[in-house]
Protein backbone atom coordinates (compact mmCIF):
# COMPACT_ATOMS: atom_id res chain seq x y z
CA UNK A 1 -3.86 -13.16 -26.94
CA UNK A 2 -5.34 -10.59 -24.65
CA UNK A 3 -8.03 -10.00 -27.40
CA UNK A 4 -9.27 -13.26 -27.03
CA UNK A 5 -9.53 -13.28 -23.37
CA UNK A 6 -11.38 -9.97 -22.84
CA UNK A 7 -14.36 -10.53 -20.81
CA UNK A 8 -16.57 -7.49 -20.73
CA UNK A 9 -19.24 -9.57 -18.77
CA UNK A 10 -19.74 -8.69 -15.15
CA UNK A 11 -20.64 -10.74 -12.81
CA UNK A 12 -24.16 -10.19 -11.30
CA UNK A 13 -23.01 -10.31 -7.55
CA UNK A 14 -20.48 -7.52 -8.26
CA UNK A 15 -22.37 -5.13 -10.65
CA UNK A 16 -24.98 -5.21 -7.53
CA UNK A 17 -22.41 -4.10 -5.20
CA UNK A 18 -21.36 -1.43 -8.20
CA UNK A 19 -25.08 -0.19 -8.26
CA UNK A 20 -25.30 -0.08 -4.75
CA UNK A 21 -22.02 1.94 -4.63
CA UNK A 22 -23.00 4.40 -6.83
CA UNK A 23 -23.74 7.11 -4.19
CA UNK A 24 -20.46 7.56 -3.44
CA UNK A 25 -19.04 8.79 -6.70
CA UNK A 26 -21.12 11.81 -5.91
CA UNK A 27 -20.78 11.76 -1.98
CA UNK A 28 -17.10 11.69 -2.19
CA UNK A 29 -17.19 9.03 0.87
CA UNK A 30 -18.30 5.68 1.94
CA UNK A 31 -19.88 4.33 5.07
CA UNK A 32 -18.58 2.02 7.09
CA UNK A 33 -21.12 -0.39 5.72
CA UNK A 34 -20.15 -0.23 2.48
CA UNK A 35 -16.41 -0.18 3.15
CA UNK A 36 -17.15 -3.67 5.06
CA UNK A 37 -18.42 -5.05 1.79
CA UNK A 38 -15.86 -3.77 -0.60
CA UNK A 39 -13.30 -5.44 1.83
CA UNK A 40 -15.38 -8.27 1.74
CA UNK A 41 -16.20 -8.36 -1.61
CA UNK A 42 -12.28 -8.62 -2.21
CA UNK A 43 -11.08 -10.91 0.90
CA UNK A 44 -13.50 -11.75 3.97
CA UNK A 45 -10.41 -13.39 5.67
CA UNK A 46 -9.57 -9.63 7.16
CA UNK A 47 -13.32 -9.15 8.10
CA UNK A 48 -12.46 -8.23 11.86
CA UNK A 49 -9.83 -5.94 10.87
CA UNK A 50 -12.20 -4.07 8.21
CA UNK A 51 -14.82 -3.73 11.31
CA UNK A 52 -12.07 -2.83 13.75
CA UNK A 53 -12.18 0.87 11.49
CA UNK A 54 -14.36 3.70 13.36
CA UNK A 55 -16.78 4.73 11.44
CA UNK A 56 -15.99 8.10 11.48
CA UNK A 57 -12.24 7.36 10.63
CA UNK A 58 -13.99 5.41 7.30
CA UNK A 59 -15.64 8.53 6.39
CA UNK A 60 -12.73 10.94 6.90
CA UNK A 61 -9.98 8.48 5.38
CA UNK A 62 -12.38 7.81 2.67
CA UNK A 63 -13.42 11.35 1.66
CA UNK A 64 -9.53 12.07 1.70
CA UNK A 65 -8.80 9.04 -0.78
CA UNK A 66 -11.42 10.09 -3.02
CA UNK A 67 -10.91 13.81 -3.67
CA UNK A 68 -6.73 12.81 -3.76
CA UNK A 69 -5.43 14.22 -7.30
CA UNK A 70 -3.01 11.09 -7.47
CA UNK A 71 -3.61 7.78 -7.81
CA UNK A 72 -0.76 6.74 -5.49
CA UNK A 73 -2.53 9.62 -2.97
CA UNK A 74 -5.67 7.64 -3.41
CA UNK A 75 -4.12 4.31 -2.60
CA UNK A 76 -1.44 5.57 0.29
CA UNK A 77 -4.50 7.04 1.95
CA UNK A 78 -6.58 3.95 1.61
CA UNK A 79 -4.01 1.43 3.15
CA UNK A 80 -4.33 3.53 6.62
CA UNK A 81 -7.69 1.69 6.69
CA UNK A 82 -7.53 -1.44 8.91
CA UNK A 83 -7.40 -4.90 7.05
CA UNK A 84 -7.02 -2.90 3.45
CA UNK A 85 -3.44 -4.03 1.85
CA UNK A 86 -2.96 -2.92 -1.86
CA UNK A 87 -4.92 -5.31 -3.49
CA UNK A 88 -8.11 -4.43 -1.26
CA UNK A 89 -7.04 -0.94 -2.21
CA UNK A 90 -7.43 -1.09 -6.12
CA UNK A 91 -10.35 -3.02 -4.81
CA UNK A 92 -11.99 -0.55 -3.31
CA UNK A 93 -11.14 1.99 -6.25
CA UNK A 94 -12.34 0.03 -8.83
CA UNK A 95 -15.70 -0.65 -7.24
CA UNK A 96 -16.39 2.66 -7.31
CA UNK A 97 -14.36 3.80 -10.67
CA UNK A 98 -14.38 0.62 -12.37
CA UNK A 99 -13.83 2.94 -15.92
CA UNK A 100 -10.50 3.98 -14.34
CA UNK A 101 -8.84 1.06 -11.86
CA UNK A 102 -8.96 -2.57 -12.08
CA UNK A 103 -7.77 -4.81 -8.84
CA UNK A 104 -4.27 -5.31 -9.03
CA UNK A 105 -3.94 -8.51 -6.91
CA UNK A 106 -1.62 -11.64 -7.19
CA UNK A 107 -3.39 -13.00 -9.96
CA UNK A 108 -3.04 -10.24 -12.32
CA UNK A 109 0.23 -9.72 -11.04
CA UNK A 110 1.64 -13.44 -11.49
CA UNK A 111 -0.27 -13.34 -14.82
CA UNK A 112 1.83 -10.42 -16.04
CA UNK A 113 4.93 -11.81 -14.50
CA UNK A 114 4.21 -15.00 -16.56
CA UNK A 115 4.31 -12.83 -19.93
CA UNK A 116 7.44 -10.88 -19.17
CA UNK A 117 5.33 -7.32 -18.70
CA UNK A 118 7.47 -7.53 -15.25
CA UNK A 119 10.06 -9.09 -14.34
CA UNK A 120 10.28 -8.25 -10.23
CA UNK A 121 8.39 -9.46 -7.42
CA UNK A 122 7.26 -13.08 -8.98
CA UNK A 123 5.44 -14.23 -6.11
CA UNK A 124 2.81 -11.62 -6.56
CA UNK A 125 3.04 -11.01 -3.23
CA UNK A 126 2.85 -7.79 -0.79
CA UNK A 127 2.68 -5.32 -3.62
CA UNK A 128 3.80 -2.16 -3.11
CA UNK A 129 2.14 1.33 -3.73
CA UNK A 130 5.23 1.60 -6.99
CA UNK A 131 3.97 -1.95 -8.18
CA UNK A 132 0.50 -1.15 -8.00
CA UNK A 133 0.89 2.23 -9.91
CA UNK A 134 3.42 0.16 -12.73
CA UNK A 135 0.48 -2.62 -13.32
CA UNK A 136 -2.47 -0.14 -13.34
CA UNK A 137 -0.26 2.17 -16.28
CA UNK A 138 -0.07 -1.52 -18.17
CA UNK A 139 -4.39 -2.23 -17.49
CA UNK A 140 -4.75 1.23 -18.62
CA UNK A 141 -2.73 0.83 -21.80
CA UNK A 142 -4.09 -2.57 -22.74
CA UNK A 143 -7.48 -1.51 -21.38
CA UNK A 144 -7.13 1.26 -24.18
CA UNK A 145 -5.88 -0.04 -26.88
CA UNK A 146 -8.83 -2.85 -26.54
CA UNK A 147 -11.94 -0.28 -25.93
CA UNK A 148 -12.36 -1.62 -22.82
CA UNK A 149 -12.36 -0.80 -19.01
CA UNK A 150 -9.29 -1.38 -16.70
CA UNK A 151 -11.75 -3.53 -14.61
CA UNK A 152 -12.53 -5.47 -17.40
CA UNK A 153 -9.12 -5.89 -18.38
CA UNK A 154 -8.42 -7.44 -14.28
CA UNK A 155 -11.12 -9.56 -14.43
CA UNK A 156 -10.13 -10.81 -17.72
CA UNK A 157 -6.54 -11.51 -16.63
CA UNK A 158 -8.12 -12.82 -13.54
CA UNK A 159 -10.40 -15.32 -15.42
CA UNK A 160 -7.58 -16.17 -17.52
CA UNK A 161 -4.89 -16.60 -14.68
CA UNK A 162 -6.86 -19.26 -12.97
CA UNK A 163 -7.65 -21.40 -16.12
CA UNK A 164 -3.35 -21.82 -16.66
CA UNK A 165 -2.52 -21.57 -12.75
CA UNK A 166 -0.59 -24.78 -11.57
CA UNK A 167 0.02 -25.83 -8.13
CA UNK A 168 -1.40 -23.35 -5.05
CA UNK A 169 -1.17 -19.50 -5.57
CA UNK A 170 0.87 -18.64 -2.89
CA UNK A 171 3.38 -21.58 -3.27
CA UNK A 172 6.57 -20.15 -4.95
């Protein structure tokens, strides 16, 4: 199944905000400017919380995350960033490293669920930092095993999740 849902195609809006992110792979930080639109590239509904962040605490949290030799380092020190939960997180990571994250949010998450790849935490809902970690090992691995990226392997599953979804995504 997952062969036939691979989506490799990305859309415009995003590989923009990719391109204009591209500076920080190198940097090893982000602005506060371009933390604002990662957070709102992923949800605008915490937009005051994302601009309640210093700048300077951006830049020092940020330059922390990205240098961290662990992926849950990277995502622990992420979430001390107002407004970013884990899915804003993986967000954020996969903007910048889409070869190497994909967003791990309640689509992918109920998706998975759906298929029996997991089998706690059906809602999909306030991942933790171990949840996160389990479902980027299983993007990775299918990501792999398909020549493919882990973000197109979330956006896939995204795509996919919201073609079968019934009812409203937070309902139980």
């Amino acid at each position: 199944m997952l062969r036939a849902i691979v989506n490799r195609d990305e859309d415009p809006k995003t590989a923009t905000l990719m391109k204009m992110l591209e500076p920080v792979r190198s940097r090893g930080w982000f602005n506060r400017d371009e933390f604002v639109a990662m957070g709102m590239w992923k949800s605008p509904r915490p937009k005051q919380h994302y601009l309640s962040n210093d700048p300077e605490t951006i830049i020092s949290v940020s330059g922390k995350a990205l240098v961290a030799p662990t992926d849950r380092e990277k995502l622990t020190k992420l979430i001390e960033l107002r407004g970013v939960s884990m899915p804003t997180a993986t967000a954020i990571l996969t903007l910048i490293y889409p070869e190497n994250f994909g967003v791990i949010d309640i689509h992918v998450w109920k998706l998975l669920h759906l298929y029996g790849v997991f089998n706690w935490r059906e809602s999909g809902q306030s991942l933790s930092v171990e949840d996160c970690l389990a479902c980027l090992e299983v993007l990775r691995r299918y990501a792999a095993v398909l020549n493919v990226t882990p973000r197109d392997m979330d956006r896939s599953l995204y795509i996919y999740h919201k073609t079968i979804q019934e009812g409203t995504l937070y309902g139980s």
